[in-house]
C-alpha atoms as a PDB file:
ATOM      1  CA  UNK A   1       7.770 -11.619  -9.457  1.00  0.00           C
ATOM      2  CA  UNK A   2       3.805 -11.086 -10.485  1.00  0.00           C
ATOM      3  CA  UNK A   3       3.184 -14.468  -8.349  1.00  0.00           C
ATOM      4  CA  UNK A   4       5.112 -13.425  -5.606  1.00  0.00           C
ATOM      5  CA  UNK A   5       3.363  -9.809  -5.300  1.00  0.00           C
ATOM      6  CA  UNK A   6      -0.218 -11.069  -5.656  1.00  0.00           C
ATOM      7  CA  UNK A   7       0.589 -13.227  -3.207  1.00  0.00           C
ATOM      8  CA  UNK A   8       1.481 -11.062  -0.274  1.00  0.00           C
ATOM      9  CA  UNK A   9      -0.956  -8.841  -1.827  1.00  0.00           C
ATOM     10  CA  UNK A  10      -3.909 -10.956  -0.946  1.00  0.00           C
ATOM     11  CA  UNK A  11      -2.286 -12.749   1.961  1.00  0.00           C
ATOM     12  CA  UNK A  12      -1.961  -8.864   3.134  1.00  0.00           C
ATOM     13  CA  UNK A  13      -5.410  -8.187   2.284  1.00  0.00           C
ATOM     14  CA  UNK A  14      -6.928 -11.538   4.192  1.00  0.00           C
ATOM     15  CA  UNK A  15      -4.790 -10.450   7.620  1.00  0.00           C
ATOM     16  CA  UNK A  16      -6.163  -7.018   7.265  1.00  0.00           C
ATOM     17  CA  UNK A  17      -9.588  -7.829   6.962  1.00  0.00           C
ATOM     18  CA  UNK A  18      -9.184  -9.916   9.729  1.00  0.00           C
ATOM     19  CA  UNK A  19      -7.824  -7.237  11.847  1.00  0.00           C
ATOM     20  CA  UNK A  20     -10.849  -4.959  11.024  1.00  0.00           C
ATOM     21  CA  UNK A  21     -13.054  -7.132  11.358  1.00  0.00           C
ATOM     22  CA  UNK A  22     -12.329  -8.217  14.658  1.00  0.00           C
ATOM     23  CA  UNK A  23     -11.011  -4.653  15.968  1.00  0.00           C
ATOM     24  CA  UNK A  24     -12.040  -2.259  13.798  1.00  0.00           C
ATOM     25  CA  UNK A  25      -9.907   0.959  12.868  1.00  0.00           C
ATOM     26  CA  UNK A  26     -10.549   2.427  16.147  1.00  0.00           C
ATOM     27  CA  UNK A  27      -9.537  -0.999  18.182  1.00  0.00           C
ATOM     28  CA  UNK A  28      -6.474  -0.875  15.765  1.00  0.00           C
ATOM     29  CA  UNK A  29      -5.021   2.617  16.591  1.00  0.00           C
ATOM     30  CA  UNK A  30      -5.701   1.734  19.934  1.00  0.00           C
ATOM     31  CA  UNK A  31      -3.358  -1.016  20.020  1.00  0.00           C
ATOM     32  CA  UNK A  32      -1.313   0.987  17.396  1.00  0.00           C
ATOM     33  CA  UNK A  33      -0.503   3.293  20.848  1.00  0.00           C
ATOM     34  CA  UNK A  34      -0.586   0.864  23.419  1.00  0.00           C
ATOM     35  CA  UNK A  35       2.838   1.293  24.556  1.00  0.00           C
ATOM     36  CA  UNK A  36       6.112   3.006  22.783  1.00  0.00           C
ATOM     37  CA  UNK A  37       7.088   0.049  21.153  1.00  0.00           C
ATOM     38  CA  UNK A  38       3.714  -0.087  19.067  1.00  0.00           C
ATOM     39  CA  UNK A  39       3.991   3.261  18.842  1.00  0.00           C
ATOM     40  CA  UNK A  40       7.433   3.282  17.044  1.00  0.00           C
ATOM     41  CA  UNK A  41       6.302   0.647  14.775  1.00  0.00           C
ATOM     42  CA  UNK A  42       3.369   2.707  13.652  1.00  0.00           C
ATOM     43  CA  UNK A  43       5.589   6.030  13.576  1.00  0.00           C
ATOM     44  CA  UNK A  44       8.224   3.365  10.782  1.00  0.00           C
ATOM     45  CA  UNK A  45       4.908   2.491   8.477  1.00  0.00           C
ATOM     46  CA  UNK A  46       4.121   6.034   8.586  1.00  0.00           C
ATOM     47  CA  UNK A  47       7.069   7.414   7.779  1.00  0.00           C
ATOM     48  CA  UNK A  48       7.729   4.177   5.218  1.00  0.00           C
ATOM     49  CA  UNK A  49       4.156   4.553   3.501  1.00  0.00           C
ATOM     50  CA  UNK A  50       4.838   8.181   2.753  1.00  0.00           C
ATOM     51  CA  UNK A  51       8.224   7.765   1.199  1.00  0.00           C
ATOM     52  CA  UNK A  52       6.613   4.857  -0.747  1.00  0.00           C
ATOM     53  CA  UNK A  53       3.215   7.187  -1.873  1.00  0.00           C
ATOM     54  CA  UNK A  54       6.177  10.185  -2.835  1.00  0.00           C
ATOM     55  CA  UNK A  55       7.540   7.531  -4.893  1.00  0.00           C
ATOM     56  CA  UNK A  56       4.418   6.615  -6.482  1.00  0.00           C
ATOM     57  CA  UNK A  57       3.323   9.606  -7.131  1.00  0.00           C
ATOM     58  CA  UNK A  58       6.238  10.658  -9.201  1.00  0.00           C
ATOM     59  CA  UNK A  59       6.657   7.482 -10.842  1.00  0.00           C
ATOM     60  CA  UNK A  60       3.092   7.902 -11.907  1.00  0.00           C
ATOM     61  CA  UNK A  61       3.548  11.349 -13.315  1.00  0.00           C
ATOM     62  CA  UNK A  62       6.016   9.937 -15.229  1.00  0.00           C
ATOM     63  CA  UNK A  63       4.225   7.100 -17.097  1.00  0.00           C
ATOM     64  CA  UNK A  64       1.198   9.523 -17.192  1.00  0.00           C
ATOM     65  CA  UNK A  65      -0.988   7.387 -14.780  1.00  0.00           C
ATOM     66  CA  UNK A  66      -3.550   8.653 -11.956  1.00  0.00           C
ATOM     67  CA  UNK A  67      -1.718   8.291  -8.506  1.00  0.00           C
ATOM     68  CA  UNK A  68      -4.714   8.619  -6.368  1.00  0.00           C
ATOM     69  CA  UNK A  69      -6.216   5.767  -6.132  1.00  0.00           C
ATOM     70  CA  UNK A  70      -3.089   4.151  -4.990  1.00  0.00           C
ATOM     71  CA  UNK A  71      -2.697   6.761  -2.708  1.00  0.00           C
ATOM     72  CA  UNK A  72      -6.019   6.633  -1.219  1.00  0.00           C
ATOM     73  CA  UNK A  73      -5.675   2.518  -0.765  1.00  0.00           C
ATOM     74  CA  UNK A  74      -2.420   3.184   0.869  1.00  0.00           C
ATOM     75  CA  UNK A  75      -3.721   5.925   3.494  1.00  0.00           C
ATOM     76  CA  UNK A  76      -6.607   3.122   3.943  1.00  0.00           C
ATOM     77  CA  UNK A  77      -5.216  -0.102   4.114  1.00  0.00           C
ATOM     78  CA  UNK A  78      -1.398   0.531   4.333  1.00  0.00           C
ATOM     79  CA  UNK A  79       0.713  -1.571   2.025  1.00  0.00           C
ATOM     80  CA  UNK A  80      -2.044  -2.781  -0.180  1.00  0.00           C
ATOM     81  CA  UNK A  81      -1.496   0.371  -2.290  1.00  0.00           C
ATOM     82  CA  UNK A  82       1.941   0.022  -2.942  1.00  0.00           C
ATOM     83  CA  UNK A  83       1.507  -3.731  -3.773  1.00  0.00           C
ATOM     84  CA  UNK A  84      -1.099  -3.368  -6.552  1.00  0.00           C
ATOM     85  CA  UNK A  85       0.817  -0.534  -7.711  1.00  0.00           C
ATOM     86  CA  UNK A  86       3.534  -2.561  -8.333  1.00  0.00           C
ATOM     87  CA  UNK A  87       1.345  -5.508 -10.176  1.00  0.00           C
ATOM     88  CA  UNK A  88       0.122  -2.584 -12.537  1.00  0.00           C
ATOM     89  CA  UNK A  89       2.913  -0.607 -13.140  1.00  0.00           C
ATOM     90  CA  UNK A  90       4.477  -3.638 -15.531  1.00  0.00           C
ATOM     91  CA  UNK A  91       1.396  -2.732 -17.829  1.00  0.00           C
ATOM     92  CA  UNK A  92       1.464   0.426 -17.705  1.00  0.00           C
ATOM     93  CA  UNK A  93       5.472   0.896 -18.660  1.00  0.00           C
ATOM     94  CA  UNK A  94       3.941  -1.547 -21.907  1.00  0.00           C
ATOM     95  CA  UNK A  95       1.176   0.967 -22.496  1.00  0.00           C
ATOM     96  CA  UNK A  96       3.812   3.473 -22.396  1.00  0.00           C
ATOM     97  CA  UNK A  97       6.072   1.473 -24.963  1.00  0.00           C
ATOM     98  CA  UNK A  98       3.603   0.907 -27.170  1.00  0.00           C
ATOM     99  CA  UNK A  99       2.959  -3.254 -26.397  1.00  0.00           C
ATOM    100  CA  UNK A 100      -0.419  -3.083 -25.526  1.00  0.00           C
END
């Protein structure tokens, strides 16, 4: 599962830089709104990457770990958050069992 994640996480990462790179955050909301089909795509991730950050957030209260910088990396570059999250989270439910 830990291969699997850090692989879409950096494959993610790559394709994103890409994106900004070439079209920056402005050229990307652009297309983001080009027509109402983009539109309702970006409307899902929204709407997806908030249930996701509530999610975080109150599995990270739980284990006693600092949300927001998962938060801020999802609000910045989408599901990049989430996916290190989830790498991390195995060690932290060890910290919180007493493994590490």
């Amino acid at each position: 599962m830990k291969s699997l994640l850090l692989l879409c996480l950096f494959a993610f990462l790559a394709f994103t830089a890409t994106v900004l790179y070439q079209h920056g955050y402005r050229g990307f909301f652009h297309w983001a709104f080009y027509n109402s089909a983009t539109g309702l795509l970006f409307f899902d991730l929204v709407i997806t990457l908030t249930l996701v950050s509530a999610w975080i957030m109150a599995d990270a209260r739980e284990r006693g770990v600092l949300a927001v910088p998962y938060l801020l990396l999802t609000a910045a570059f989408g599901a990049a958050g989430p996916l290190l999250y989830l790498l991390r989270r195995r060690r932290y439910r060890e910290a919180v069992n007493g493994k590490i």
